[in-house]
Structures are given as structure tokens and as C-alpha cells.
PDB file of N, CA and C in Angstrom:
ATOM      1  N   UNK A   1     -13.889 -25.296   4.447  1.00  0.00           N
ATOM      2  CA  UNK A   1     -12.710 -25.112   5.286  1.00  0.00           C
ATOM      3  C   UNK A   1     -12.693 -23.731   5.921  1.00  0.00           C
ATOM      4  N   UNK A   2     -13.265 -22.742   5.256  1.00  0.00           N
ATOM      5  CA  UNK A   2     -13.028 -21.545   5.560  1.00  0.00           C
ATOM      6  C   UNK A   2     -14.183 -21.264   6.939  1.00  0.00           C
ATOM      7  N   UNK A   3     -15.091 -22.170   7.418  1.00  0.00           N
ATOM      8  CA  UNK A   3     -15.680 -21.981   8.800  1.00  0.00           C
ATOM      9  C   UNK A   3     -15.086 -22.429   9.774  1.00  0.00           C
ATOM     10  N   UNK A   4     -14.119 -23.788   9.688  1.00  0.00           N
ATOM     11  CA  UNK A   4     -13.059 -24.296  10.117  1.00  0.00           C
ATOM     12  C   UNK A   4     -12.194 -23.327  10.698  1.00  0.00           C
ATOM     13  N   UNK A   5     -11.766 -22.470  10.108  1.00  0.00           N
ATOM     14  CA  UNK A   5     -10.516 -21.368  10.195  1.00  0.00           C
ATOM     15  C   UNK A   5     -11.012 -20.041  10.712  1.00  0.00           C
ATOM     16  N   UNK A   6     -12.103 -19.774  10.365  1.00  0.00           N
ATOM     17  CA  UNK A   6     -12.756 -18.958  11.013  1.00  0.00           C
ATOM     18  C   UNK A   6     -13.063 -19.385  12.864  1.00  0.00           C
ATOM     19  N   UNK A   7     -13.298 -20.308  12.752  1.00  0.00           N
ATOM     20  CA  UNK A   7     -13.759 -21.002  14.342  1.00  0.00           C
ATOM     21  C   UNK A   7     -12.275 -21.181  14.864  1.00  0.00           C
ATOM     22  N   UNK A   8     -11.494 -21.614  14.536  1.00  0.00           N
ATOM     23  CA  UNK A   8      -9.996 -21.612  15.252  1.00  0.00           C
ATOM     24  C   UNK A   8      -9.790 -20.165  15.299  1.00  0.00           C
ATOM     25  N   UNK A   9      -9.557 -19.236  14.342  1.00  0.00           N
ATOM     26  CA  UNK A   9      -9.381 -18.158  14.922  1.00  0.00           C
ATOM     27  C   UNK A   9     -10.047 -16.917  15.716  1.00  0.00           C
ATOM     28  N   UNK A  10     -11.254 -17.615  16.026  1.00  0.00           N
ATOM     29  CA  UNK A  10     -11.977 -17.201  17.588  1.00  0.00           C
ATOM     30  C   UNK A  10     -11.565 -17.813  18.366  1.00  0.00           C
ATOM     31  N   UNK A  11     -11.306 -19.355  18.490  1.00  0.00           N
ATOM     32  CA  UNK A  11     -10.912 -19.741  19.586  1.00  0.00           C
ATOM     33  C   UNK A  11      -9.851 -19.044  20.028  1.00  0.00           C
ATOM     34  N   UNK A  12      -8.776 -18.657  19.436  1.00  0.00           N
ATOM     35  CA  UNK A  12      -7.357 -18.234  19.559  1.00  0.00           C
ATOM     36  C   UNK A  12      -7.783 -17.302  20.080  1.00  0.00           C
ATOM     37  N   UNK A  13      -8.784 -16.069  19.413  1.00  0.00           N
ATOM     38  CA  UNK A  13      -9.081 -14.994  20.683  1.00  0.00           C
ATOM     39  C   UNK A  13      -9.689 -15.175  21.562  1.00  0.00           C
ATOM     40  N   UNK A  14     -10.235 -16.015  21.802  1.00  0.00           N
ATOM     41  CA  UNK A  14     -10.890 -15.855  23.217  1.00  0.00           C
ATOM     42  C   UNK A  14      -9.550 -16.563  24.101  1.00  0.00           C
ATOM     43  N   UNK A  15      -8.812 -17.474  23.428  1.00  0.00           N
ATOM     44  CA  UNK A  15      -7.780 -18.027  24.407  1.00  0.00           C
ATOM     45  C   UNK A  15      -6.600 -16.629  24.762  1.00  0.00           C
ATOM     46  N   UNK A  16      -6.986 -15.751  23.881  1.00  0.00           N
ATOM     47  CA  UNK A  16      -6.074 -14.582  24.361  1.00  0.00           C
ATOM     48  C   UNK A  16      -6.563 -13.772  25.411  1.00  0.00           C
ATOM     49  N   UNK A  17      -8.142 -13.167  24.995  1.00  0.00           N
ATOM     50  CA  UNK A  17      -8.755 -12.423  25.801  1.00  0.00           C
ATOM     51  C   UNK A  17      -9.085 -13.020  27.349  1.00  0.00           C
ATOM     52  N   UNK A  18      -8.747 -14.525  27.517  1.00  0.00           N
ATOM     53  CA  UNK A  18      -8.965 -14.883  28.981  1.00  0.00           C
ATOM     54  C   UNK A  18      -8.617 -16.635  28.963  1.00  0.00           C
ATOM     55  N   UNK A  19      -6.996 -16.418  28.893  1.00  0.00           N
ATOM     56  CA  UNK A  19      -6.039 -17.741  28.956  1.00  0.00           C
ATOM     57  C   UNK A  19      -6.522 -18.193  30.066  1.00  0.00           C
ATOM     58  N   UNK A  20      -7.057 -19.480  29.837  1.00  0.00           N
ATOM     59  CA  UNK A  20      -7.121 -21.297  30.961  1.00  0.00           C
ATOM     60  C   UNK A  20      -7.549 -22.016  30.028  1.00  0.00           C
ATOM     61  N   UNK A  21      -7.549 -23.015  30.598  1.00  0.00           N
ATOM     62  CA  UNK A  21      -7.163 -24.592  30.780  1.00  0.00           C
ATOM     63  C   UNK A  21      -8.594 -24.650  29.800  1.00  0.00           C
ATOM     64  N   UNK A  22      -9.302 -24.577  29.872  1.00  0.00           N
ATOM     65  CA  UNK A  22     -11.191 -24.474  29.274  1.00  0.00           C
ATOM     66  C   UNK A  22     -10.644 -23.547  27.449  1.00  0.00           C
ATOM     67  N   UNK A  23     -10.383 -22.813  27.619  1.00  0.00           N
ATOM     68  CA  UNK A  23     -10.004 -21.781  26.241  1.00  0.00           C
ATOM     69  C   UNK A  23      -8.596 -22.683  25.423  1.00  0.00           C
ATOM     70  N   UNK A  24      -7.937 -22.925  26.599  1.00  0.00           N
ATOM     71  CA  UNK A  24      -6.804 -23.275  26.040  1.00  0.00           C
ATOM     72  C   UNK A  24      -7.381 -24.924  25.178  1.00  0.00           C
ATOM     73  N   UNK A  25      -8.021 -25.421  25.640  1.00  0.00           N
ATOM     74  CA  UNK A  25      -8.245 -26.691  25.281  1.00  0.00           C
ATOM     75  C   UNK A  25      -9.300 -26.774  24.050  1.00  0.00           C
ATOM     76  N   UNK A  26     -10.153 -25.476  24.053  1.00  0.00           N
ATOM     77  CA  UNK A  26     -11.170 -25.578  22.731  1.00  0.00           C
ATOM     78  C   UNK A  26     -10.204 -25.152  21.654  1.00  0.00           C
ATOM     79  N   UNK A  27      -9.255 -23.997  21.828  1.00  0.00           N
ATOM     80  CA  UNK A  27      -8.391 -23.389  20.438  1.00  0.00           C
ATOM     81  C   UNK A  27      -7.547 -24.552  20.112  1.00  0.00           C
ATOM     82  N   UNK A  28      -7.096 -25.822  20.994  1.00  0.00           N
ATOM     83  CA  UNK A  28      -6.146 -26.610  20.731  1.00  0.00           C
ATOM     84  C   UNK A  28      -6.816 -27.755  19.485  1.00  0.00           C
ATOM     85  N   UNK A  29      -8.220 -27.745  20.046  1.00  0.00           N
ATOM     86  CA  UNK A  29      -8.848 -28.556  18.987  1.00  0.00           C
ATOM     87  C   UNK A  29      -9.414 -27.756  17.953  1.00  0.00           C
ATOM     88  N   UNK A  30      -9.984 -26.849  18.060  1.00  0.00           N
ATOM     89  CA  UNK A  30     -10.306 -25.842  16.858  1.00  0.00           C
ATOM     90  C   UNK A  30      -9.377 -25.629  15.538  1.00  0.00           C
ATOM     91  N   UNK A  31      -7.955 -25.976  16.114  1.00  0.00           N
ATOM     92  CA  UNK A  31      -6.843 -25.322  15.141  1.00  0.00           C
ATOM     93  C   UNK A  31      -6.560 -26.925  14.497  1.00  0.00           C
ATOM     94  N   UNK A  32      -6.432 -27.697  15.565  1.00  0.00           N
ATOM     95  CA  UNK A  32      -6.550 -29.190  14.842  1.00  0.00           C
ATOM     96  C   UNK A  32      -7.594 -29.560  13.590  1.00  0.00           C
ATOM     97  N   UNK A  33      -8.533 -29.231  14.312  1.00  0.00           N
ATOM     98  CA  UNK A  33     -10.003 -29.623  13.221  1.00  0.00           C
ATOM     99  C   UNK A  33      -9.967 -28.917  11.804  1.00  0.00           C
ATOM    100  N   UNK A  34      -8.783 -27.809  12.081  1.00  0.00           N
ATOM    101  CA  UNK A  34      -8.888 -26.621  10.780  1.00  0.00           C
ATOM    102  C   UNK A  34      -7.929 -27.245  10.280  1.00  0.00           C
ATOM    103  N   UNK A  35      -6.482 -27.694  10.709  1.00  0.00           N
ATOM    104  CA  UNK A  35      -5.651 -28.332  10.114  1.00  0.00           C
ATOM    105  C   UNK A  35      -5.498 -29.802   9.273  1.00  0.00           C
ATOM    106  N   UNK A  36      -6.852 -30.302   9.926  1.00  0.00           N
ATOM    107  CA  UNK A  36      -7.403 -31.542   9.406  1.00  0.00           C
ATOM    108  C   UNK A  36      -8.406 -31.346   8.038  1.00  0.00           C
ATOM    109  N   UNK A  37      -8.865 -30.026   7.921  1.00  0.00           N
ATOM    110  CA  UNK A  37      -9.578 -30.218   6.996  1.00  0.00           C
ATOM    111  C   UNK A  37      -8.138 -29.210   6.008  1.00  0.00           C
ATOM    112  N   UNK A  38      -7.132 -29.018   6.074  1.00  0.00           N
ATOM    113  CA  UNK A  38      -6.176 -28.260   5.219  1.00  0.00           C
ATOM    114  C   UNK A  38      -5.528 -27.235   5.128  1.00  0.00           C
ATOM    115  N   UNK A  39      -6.054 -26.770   6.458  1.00  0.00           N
ATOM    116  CA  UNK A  39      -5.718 -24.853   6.833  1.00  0.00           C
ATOM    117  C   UNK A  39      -4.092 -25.436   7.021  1.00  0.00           C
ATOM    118  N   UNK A  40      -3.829 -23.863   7.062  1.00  0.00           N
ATOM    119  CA  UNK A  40      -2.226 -23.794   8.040  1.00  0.00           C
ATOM    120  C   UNK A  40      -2.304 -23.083   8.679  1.00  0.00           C
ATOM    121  N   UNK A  41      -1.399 -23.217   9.642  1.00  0.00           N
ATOM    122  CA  UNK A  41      -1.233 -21.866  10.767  1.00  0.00           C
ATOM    123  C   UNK A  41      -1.487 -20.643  10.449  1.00  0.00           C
ATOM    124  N   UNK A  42      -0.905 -20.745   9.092  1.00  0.00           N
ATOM    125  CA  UNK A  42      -0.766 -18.953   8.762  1.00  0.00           C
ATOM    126  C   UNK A  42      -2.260 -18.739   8.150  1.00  0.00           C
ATOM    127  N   UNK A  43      -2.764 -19.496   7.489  1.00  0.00           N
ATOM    128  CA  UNK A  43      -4.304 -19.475   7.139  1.00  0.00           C
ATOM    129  C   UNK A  43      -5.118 -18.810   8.295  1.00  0.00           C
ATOM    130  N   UNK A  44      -4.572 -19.489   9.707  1.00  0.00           N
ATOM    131  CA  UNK A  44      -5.489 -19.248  10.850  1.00  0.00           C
ATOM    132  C   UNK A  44      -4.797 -17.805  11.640  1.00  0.00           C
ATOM    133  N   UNK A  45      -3.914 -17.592  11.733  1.00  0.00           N
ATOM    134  CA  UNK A  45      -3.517 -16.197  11.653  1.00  0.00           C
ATOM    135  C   UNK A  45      -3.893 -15.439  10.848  1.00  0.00           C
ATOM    136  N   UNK A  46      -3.975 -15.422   9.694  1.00  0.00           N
ATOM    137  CA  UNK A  46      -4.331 -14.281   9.011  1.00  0.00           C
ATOM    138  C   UNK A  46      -6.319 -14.127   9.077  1.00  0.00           C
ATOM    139  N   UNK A  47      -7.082 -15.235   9.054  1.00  0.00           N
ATOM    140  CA  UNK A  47      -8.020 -14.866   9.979  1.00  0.00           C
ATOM    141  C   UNK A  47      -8.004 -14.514  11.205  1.00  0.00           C
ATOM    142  N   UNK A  48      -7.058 -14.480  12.022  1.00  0.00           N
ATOM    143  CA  UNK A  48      -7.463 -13.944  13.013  1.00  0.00           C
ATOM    144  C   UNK A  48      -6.966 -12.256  12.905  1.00  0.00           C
ATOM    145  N   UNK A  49      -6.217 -12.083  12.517  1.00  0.00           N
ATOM    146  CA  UNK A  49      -5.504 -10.706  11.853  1.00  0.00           C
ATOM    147  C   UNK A  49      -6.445 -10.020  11.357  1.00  0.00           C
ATOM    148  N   UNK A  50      -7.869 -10.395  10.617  1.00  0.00           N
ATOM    149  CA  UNK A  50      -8.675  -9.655   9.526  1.00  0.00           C
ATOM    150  C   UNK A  50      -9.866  -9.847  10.567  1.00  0.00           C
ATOM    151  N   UNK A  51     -10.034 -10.322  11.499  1.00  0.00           N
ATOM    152  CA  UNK A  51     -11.313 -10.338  12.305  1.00  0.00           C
ATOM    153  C   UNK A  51     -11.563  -9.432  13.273  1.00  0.00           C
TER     154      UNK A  51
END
């Protein structure tokens, strides 16, 4: 799970460092795929917080 959460919370930065439709749509599934295997939001925040 923890590559899962790691990969959503790159997506999330790169959807920060250069918001569209392309970024916006990989972090939307990235955070899904992490939430599917058990993460939570805050799981994926706080990787992105420590990265």
C-alpha cells in the first residue's frame, strides 16, 4: 500500500506544480487506487507533507 500512497502523493504534486485536465485526471485515479488498496486522505497527505 505504501507505493500506492507514495504514487498519489506525487500525483498531487505534480497536479499542484502545473494544474490541467492531464494532472488533474492521473492524481484523481492515483488517490482512488490508494484508497482502494486502504490509504486515507490523510495517509496521502502526510506523504505528501514528508516528500
Amino acid at each position: 500500500m505504501s507505493d500506492a500512497i507514495q504514487a498519489a502523493a506525487d500525483a498531487v504534486r505534480a497536479h499542484q506544480q502545473a494544474p490541467d485536465t492531464a494532472t488533474l485526471h492521473d492524481m484523481q485515479q492515483k488517490v482512488q487506487d490508494a484508497q482502494n488498496q486502504g490509504a486515507s486522505l490523510q495517509d496521502i497527505a502526510a506523504a505528501n507533507r514528508t516528500s
